[in-house]
Protein backbone atom coordinates (compact mmCIF):
# COMPACT_ATOMS: atom_id res chain seq x y z
CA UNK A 1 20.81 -130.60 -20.69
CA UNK A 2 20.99 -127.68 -18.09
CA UNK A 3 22.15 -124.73 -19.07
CA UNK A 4 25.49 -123.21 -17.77
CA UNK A 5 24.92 -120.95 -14.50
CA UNK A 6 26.75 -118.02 -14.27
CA UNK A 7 28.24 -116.91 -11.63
CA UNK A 8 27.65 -113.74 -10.10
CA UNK A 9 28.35 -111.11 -9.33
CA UNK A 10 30.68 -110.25 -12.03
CA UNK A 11 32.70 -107.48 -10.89
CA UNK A 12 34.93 -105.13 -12.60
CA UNK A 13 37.40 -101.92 -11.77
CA UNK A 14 34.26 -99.71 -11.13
CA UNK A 15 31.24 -101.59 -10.98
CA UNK A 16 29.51 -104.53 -9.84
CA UNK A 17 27.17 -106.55 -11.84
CA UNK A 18 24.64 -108.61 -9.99
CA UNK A 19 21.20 -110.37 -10.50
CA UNK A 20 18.32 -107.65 -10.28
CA UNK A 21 16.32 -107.59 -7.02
CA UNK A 22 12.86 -106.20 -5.99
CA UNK A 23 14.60 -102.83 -4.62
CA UNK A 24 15.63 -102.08 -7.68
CA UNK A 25 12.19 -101.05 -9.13
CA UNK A 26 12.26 -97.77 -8.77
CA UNK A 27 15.97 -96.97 -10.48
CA UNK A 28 15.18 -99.31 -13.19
CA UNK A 29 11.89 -97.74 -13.87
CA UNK A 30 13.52 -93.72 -13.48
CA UNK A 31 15.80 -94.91 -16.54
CA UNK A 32 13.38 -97.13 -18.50
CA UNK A 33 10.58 -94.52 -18.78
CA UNK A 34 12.77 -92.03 -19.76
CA UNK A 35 12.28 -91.73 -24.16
CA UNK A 36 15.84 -91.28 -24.62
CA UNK A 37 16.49 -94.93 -23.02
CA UNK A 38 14.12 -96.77 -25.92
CA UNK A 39 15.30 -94.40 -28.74
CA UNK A 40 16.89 -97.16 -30.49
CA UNK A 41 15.44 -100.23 -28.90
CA UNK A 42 12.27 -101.93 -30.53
CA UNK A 43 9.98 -101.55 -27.42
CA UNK A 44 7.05 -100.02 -26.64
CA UNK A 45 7.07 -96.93 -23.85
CA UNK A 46 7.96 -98.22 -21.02
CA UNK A 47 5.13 -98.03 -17.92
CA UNK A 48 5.78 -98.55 -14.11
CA UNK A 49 3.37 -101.93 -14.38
CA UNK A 50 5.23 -103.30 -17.76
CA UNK A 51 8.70 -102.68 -15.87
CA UNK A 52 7.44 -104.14 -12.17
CA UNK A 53 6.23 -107.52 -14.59
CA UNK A 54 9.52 -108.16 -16.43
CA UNK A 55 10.85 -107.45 -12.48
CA UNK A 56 8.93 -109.72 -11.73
CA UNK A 57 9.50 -112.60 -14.34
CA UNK A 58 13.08 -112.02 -13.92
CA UNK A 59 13.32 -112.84 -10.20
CA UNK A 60 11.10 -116.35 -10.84
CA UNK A 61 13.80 -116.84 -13.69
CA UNK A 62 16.67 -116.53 -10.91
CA UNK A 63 15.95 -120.33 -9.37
CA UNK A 64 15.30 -121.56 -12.57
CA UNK A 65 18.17 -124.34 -13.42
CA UNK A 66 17.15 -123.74 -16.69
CA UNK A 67 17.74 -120.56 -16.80
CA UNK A 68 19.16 -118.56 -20.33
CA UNK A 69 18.10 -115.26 -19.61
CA UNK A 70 19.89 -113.37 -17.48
CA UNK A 71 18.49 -109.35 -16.83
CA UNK A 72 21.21 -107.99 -14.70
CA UNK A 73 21.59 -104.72 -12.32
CA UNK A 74 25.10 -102.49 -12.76
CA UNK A 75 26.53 -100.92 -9.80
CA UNK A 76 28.83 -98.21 -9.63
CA UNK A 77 31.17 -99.09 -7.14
CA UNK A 78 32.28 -96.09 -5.13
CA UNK A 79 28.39 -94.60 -4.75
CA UNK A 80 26.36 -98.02 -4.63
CA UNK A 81 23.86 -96.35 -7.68
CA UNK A 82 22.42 -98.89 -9.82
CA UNK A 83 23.35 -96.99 -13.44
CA UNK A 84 22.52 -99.69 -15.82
CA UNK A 85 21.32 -103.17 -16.97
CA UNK A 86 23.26 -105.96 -18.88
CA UNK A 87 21.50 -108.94 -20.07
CA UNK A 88 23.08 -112.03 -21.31
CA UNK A 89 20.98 -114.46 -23.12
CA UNK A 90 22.12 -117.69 -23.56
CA UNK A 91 21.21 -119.52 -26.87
CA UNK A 92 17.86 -122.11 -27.02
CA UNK A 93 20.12 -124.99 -28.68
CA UNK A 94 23.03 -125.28 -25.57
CA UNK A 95 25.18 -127.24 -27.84
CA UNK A 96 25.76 -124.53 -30.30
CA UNK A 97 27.35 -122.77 -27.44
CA UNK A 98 26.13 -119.65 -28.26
CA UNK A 99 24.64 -116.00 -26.45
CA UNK A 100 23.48 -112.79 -27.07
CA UNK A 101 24.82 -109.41 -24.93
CA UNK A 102 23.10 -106.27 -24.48
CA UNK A 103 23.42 -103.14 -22.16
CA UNK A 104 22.27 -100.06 -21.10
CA UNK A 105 23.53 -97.04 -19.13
CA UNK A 106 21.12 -94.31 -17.29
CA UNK A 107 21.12 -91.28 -19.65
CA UNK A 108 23.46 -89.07 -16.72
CA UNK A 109 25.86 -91.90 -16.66
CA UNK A 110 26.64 -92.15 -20.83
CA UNK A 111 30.27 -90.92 -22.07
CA UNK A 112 32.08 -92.44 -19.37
CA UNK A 113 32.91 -95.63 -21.02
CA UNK A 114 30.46 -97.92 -18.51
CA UNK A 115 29.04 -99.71 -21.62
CA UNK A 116 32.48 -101.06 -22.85
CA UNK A 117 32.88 -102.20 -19.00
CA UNK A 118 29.65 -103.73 -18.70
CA UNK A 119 30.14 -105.27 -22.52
CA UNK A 120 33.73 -106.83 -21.43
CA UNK A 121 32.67 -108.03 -18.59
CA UNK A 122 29.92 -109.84 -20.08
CA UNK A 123 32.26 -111.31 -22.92
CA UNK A 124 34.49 -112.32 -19.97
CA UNK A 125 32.36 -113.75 -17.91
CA UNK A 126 30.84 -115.54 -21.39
CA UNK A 127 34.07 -117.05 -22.37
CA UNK A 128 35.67 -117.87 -19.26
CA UNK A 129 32.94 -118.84 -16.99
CA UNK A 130 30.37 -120.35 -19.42
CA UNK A 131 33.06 -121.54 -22.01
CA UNK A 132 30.80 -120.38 -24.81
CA UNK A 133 31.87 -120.82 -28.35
CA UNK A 134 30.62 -117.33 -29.66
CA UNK A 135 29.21 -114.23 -28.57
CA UNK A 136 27.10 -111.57 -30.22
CA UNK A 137 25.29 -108.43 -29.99
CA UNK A 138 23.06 -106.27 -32.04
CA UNK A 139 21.71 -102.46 -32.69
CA UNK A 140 19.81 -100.45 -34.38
CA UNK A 141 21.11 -99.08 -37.30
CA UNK A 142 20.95 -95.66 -35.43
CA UNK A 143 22.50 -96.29 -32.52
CA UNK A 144 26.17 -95.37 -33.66
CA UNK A 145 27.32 -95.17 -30.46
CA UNK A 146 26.72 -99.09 -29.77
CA UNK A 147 28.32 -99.65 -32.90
CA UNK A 148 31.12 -98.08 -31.20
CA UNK A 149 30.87 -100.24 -27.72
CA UNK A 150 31.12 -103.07 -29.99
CA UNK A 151 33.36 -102.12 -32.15
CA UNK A 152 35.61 -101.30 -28.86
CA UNK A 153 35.26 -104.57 -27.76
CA UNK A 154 36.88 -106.37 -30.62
CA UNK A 155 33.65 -107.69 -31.90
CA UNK A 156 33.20 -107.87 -35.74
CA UNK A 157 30.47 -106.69 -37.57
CA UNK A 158 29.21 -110.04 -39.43
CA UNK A 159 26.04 -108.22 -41.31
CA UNK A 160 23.08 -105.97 -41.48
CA UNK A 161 19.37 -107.44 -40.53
CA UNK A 162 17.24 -105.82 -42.62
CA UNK A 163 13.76 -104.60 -41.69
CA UNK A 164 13.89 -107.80 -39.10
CA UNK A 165 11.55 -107.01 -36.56
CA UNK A 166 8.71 -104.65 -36.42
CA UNK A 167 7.59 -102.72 -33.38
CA UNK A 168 6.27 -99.44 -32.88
CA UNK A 169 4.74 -98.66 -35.99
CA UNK A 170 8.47 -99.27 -38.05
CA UNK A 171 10.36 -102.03 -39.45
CA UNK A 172 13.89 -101.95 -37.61
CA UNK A 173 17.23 -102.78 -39.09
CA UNK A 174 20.00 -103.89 -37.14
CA UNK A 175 23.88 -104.26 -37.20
CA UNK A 176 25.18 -107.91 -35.80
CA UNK A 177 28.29 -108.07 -34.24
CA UNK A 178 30.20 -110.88 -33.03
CA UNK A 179 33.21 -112.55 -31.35
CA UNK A 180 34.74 -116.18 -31.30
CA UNK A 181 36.47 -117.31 -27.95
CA UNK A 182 39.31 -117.89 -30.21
CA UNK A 183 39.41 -114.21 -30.76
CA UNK A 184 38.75 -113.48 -27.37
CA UNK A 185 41.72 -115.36 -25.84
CA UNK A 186 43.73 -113.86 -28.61
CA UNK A 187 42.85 -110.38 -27.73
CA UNK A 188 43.23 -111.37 -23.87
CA UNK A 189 46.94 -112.54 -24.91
CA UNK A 190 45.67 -115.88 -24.03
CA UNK A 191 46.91 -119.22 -26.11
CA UNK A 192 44.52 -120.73 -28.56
């Protein structure tokens, strides 16, 4: 079974999300090596080489019919800078009908609301393109302010993953967060 394409780019009020390409290095790289970016995110520090790699992997992954990963470059509209990354990984057992969202502003673009944009889109473009089943996304137990996003965004927290993953020395905890299309076509005003 081939998993569902999405189609892109998504687009929204004030940005554009759209696959990564190789110009888009250098902005992904200013963000990425800055510490405040991987504060709450389990990965190690972030080096021109690592980032140019996953580039790298991600562009192969673009032709792939297989494809569940999707690493994806935000736009803002009106100035054409590239302020952020959303992923959407689709889940290894299609049937289940399942993915995982994730997103991250520049630190000079945070408190404007882009990660609610960037999350809605994603749950729209999850639930009405890909006519996925359920949607979910986790943080760190620090990261309040993804908490928030989420929380925004009419997921529900379903639990806490404790000491789950281990990276940088630490065990992390994170929050889960979910939504059912049910709920999403609810909160859309759409019928059941």
């Amino acid at each position: 079974m081939s998993a569902p394409t999405l189609r892109l780019p998504v687009e929204t009020q004030r940005l554009v999300i759209r696959e990564l390409a190789e110009k888009d290095l250098e902005p992904l790289y200013a963000w990425r090596r800055n510490p405040a970016y991987r504060r709450h995110l389990p990965m190690p520090r972030q080096t021109r080489a690592a980032v140019e790699a996953e580039l790298g992997t991600v562009l192969r992954d673009q032709t792939d019919y297989r494809r569940l990963r999707y690493l994806l470059g935000v736009i803002e509209r009106k100035s054409g800078r590239m302020l952020g990354e959303a992923i959407l990984k689709l889940g290894p057992a299609l049937r289940h009908r399942q993915a995982e969202i994730g997103w991250a502003v520049a630190e000079d673009a945070k408190g404007h609301g882009y990660a609610t944009e960037i999350g809605g889109a994603l749950l729209d473009a999850a639930f009405g393109q890909l006519r996925l089943h359920r949607v979910f996304a986790m943080c760190s137990t620090e990261n309040g302010a993804s908490r928030h996003v989420m929380e925004k965004l009419g997921m529900r927290e379903e639990g806490l993953l404790r000491e789950h993953f281990r990276a940088r020395e630490r065990w992390w905890s994170s929050h889960i967060y979910a939504m059912l299309d049910s709920e999403h076509r609810k909160r859309k005003g759409r019928s059941a």
